[in-house]
Protein backbone atom coordinates (compact mmCIF):
# COMPACT_ATOMS: atom_id res chain seq x y z
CA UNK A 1 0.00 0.00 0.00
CA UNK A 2 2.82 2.13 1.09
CA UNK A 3 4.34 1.60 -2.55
CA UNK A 4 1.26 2.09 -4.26
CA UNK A 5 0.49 5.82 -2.21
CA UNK A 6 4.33 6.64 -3.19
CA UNK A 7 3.87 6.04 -6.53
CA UNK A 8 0.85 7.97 -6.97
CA UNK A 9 2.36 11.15 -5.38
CA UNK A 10 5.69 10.33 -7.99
CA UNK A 11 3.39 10.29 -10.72
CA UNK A 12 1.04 13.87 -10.19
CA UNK A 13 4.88 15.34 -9.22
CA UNK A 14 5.86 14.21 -12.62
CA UNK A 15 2.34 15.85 -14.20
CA UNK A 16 2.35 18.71 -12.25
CA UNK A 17 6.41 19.87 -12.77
CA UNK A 18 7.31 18.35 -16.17
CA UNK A 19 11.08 18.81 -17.02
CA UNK A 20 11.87 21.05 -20.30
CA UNK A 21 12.30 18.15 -23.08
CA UNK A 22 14.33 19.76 -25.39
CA UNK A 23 17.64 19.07 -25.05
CA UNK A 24 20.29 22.16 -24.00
CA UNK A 25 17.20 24.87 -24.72
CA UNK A 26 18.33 27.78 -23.29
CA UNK A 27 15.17 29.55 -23.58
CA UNK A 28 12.05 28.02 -21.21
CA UNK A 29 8.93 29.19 -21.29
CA UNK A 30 5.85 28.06 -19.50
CA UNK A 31 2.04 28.74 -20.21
CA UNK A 32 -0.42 28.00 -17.69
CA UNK A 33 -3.94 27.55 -18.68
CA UNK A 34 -7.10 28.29 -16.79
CA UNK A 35 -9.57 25.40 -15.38
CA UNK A 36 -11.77 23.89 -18.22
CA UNK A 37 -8.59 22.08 -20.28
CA UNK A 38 -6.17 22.97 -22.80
CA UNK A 39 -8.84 21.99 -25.96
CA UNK A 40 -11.61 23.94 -24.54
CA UNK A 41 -12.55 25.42 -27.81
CA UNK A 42 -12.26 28.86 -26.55
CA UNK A 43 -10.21 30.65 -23.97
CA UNK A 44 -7.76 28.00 -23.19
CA UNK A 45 -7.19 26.64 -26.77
CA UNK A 46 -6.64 30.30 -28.35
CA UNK A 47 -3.83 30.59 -25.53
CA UNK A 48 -2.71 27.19 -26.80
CA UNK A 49 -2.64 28.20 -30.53
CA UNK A 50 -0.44 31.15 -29.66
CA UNK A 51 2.52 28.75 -27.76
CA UNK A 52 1.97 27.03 -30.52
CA UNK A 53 2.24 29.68 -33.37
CA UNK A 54 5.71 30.36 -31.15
CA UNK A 55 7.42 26.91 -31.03
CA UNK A 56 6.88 26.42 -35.01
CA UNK A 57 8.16 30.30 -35.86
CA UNK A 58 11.62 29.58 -33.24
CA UNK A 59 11.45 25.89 -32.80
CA UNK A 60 11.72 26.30 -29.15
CA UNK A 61 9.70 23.94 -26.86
CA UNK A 62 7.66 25.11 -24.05
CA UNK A 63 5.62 23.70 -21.04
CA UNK A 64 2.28 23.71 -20.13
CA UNK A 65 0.03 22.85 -17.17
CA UNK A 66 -4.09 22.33 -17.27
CA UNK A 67 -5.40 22.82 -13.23
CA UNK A 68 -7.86 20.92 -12.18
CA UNK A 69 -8.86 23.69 -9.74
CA UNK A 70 -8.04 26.99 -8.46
CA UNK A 71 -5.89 25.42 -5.24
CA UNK A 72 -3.46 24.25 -8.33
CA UNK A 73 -2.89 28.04 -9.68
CA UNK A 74 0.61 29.04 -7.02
CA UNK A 75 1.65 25.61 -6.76
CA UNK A 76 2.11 25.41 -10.36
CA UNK A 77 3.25 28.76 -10.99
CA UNK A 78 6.07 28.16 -7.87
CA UNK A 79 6.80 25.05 -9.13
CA UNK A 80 7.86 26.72 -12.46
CA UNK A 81 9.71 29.43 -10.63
CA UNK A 82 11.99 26.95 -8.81
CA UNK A 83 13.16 25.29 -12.18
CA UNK A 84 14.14 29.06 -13.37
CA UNK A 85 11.97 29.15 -16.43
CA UNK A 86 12.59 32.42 -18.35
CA UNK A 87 8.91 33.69 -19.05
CA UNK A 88 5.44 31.99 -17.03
CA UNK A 89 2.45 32.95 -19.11
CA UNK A 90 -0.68 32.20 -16.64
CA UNK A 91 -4.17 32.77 -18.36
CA UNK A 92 -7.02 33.88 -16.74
CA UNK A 93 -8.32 36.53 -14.11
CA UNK A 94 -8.01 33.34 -11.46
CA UNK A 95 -4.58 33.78 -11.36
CA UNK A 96 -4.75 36.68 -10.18
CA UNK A 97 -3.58 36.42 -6.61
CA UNK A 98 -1.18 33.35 -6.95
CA UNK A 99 0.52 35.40 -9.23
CA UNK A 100 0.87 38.44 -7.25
CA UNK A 101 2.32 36.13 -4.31
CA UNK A 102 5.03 34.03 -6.59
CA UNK A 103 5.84 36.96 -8.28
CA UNK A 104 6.89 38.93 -4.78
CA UNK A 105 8.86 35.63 -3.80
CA UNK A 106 10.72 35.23 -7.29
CA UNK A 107 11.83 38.89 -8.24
CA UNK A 108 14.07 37.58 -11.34
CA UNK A 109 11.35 35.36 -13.21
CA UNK A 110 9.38 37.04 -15.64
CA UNK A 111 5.29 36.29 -15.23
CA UNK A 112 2.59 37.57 -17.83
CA UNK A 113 -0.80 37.58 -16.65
CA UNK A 114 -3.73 37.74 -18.93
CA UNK A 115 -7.06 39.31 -17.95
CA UNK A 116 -5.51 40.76 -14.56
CA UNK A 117 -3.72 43.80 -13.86
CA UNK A 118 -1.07 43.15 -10.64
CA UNK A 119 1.80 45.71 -10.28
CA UNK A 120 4.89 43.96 -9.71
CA UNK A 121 8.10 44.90 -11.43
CA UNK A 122 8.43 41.64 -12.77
CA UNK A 123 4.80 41.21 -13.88
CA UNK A 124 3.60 41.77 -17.46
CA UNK A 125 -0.60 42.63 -17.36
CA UNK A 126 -2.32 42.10 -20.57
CA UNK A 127 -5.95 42.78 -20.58
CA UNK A 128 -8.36 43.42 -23.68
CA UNK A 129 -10.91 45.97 -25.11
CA UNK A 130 -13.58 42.83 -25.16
CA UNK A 131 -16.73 46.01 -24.84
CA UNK A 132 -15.11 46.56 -28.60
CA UNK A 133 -15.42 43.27 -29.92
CA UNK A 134 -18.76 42.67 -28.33
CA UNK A 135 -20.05 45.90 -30.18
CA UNK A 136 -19.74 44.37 -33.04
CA UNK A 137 -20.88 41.14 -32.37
CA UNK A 138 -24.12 42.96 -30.94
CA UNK A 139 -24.36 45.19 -34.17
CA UNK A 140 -24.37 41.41 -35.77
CA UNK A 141 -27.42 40.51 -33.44
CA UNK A 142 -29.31 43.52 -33.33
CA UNK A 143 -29.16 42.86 -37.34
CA UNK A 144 -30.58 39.45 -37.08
CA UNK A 145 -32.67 39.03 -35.05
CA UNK A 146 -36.08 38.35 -35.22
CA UNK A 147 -38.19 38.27 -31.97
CA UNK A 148 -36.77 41.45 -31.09
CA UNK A 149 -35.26 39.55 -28.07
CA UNK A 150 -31.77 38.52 -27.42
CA UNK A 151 -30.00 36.69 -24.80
CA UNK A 152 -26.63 36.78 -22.63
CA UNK A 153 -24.83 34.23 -20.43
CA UNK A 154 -22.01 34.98 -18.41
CA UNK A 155 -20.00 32.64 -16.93
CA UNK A 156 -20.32 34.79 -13.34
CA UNK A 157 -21.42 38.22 -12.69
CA UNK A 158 -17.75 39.94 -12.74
CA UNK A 159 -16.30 43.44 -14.21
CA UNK A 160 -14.33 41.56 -16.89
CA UNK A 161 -17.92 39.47 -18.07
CA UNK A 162 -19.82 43.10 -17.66
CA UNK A 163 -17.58 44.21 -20.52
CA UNK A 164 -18.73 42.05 -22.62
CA UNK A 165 -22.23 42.81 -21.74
CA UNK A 166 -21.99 46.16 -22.29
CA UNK A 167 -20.50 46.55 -25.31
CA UNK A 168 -22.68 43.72 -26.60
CA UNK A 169 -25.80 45.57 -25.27
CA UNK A 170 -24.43 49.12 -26.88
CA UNK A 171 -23.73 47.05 -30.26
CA UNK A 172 -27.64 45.92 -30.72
CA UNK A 173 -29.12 49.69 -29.85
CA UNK A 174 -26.31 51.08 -32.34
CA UNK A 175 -28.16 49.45 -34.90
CA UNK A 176 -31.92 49.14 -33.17
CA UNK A 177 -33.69 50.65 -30.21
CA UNK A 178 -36.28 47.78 -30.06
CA UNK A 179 -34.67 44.88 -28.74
CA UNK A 180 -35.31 43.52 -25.01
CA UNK A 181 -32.61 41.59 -23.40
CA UNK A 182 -32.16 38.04 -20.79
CA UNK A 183 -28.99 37.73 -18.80
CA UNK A 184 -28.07 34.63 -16.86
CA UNK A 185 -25.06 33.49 -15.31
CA UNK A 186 -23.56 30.16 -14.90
CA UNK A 187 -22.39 30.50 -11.42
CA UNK A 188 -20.47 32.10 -8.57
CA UNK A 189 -17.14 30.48 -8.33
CA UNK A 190 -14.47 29.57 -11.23
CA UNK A 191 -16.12 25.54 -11.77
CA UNK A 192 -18.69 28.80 -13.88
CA UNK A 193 -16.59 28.70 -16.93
CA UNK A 194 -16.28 24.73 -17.43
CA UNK A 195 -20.34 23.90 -16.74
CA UNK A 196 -21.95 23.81 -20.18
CA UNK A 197 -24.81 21.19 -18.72
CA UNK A 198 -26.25 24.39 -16.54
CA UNK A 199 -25.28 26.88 -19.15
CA UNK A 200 -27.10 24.60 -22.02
CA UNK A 201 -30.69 24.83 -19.61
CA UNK A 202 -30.24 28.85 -19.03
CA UNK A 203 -29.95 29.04 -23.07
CA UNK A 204 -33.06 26.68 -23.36
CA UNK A 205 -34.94 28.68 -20.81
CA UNK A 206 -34.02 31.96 -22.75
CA UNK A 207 -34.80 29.99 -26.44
CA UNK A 208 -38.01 28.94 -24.82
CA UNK A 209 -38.99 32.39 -23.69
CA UNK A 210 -38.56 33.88 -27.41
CA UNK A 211 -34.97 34.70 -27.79
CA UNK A 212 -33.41 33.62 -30.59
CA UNK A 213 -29.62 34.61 -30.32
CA UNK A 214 -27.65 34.39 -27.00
CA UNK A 215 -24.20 35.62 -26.57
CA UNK A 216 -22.24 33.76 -24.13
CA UNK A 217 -19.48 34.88 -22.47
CA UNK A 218 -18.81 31.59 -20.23
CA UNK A 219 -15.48 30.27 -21.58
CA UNK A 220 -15.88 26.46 -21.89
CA UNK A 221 -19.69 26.36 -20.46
CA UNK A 222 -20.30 28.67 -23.50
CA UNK A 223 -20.53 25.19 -25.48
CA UNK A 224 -23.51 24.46 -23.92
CA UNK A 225 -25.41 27.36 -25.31
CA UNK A 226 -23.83 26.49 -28.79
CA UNK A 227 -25.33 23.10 -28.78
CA UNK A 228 -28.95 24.27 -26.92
CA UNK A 229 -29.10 26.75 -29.66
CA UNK A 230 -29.03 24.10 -32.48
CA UNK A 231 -31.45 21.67 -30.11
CA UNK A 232 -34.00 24.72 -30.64
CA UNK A 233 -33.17 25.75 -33.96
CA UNK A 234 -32.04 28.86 -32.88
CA UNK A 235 -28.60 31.31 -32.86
CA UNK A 236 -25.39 31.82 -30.47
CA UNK A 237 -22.57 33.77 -30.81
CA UNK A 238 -19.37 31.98 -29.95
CA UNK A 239 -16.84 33.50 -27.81
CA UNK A 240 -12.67 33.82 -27.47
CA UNK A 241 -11.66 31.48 -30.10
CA UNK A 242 -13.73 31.32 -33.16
CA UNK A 243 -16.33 28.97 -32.40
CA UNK A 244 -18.46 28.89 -35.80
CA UNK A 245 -17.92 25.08 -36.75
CA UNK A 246 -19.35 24.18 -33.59
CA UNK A 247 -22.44 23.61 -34.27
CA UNK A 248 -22.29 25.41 -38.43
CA UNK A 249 -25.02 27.06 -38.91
CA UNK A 250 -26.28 28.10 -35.45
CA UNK A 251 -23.51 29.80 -35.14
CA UNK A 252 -24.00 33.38 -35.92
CA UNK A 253 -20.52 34.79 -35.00
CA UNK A 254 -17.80 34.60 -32.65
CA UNK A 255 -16.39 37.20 -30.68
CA UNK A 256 -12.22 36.61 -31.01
CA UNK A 257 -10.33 37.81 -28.34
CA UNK A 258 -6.82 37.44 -29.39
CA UNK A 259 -5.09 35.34 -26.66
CA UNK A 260 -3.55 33.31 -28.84
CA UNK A 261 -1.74 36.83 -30.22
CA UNK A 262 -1.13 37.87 -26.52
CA UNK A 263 0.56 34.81 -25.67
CA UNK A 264 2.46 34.86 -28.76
CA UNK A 265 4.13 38.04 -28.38
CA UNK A 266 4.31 37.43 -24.66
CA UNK A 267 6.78 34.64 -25.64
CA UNK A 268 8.86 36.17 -28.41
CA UNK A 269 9.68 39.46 -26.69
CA UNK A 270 10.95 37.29 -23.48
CA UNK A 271 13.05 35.79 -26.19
CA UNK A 272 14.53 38.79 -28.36
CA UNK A 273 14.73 40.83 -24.82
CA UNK A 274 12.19 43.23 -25.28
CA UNK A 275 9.70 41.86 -22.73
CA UNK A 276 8.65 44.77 -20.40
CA UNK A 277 6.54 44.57 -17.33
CA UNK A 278 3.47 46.45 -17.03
CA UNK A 279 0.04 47.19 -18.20
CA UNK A 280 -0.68 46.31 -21.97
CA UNK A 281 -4.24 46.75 -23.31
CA UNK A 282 -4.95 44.54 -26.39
CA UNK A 283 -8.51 46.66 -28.50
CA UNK A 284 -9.67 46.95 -32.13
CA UNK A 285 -6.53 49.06 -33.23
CA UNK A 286 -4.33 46.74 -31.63
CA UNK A 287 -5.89 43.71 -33.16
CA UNK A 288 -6.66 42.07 -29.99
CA UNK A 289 -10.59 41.71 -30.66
CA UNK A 290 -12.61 40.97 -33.82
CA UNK A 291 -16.15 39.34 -35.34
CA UNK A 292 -15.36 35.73 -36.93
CA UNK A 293 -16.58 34.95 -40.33
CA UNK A 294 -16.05 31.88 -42.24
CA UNK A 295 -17.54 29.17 -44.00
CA UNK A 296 -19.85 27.98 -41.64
CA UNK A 297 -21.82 31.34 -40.76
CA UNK A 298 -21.34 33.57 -43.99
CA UNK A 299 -24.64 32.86 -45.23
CA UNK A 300 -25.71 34.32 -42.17
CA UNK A 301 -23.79 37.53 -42.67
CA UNK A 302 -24.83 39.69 -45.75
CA UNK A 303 -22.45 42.21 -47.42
CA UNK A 304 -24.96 44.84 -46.10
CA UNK A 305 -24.05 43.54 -43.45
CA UNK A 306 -20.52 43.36 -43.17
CA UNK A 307 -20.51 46.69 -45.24
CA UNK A 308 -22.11 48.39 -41.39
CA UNK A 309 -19.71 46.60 -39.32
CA UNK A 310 -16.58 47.57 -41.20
CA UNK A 311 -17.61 51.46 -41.07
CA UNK A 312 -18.51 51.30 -37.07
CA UNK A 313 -14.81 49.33 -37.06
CA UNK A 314 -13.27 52.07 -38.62
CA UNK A 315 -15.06 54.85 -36.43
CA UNK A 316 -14.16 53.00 -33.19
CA UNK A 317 -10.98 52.84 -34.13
CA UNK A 318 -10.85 56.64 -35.10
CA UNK A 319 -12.66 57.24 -31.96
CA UNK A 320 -15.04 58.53 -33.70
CA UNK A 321 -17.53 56.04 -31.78
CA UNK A 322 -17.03 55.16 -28.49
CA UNK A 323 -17.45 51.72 -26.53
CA UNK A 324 -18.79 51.97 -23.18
CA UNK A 325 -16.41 49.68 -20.86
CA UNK A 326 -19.09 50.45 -17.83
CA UNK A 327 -23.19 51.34 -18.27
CA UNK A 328 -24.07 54.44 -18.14
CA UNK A 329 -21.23 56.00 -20.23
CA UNK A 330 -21.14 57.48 -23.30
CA UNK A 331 -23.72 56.64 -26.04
CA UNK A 332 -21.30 55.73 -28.89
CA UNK A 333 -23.31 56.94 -31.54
């Protein structure tokens, strides 16, 4: 028994520290995803793409780690620290305090955090402009619909989910002043974002009450809504990574937020030396959020269409229009 218990503690060490496989690589870095697994279809996997996107352009390896739960965030990220790996990329707003408290007790390692702001010397903040993005994913909804009543499901009731919200919710009256509006949200605690049974029954509910496009901004549970929306024949907009094949064809859009480009150039400036810590803000004119169209939804999108989204693109990033980040701000029109 004893063997069997040592063993088992051997083994998660081993899953939870992996060693740097290539051989003599001077240059280690580390990305740490967020609970809900590295092929999550959205927040995770666009995080994924970017290591990804970095290893093919240098051929440099990197590590990973998928949590099981929040209690796995610092011991991971210290773990990391203690082999002296040159850049830790954690993803996620749940990092936020086990990144603040490695951070203070490893001064020379260089952390990025995505979707928290913590101000640290050695701590790179990269948040995004997601009110943006959702504007024109609402502009897309407001367009489309057909009850006159739209949905949203956030994956909990926090500041970084009530960006989306509001820019969504500005998007639709930029383009209509008729539309009525359900909100739900998943939960109360991070197991939120990677609980697309509970999510799927809120988007039923809403489908059921006469919505006929939800937006979900849930991470993972988001998948539920994709696949309740095609159960009753309806729409959802995808979110992070573009989630149109999902279900193609109930699909209207996806809202891209570009952590796959965050990650990305997280990684390469750590390697040419140009990594800086601080607070980076990732919006339309940096490239960091966008509408997805492809194969599986442009029959859904007409060139009217597209013709309206690519002027209110332009003017937001003129400034000419401006995205709410809170309600009650400006108009935008």
């Amino acid at each position: 028994m004893k063997y069997i218990v040592a063993k088992m503690v051997a083994v998660i060490a081993v899953c939870l520290v992996p060693a740097f496989s290539a051989v003599g690589q001077s240059f280690k870095p580390v990305l740490l995803y967020d609970i809900g697994g590295k092929f999550d279809k959205s927040f995770n996997e666009a995080a994924f793409r970017g290591a990804e996107r970095f290893n093919k352009d240098t051929g440099i390896s990197f590590r990973d780690f998928e949590p099981n739960s929040e209690t796995q965030y610092e011991q991971a990220l210290k773990r990391f620290a203690r082999r002296k790996a040159d850049i830790i990329v954690a993803v996620g707003v749940g990092y936020s305090v086990a990144v603040r408290n490695v951070a203070k007790r490893y001064p020379d390692i260089k952390f990025t955090v995505i979707d928290a702001v913590i101000d640290l010397p050695n701590v790179q903040s990269i948040t995004f402009k997601e009110n943006e993005g959702s504007f024109l994913v609402g502009m897309i909804a407001g367009m489309s619909t057909k009850t006159g009543k739209l949905g949203f499901i956030g994956g909990m009731d926090i500041p970084l989910i009530d960006r989306f919200k509001v820019g969504y919710k500005q998007g639709v009256a930029f383009v209509r002043d008729d539309v009525s509006f359900i909100e739900n949200y998943v939960g109360t605690t991070p197991a939120a974002w990677n609980d697309p049974i509970k999510a799927a029954e809120m988007a039923r509910s809403q489908y059921a009450r006469g919505v006929d496009i939800i937006f979900s901004a849930a991470g993972p549970s988001g998948l539920g809504v994709i696949n309740a929306a095609k159960d009753s024949n309806a729409l959802a907009i995808g979110v992070d990574s573009n989630q149109n094949h999902v279900q193609s064809g109930y699909v209207l859009t996806s809202m891209l937020k570009r952590v796959d480009l965050a990650v990305e150039q997280a990684m390469n400036s750590a390697k040419d030396g140009t990594w800086a810590p601080g607070h980076r803000v990732m919006g339309l004119p940096e490239g960091g959020v966008d509408y997805a169209l492809d194969e599986h939804n442009a029959p859904l999108i007409s060139e009217a269409m597209k013709a309206r989204l690519e002027d209110a693109r332009a003017k937001i990033i003129a400034g000419e229009i401006i995205v709410d980040d809170v309600e009650g701000g400006n108009s935008g029109h």
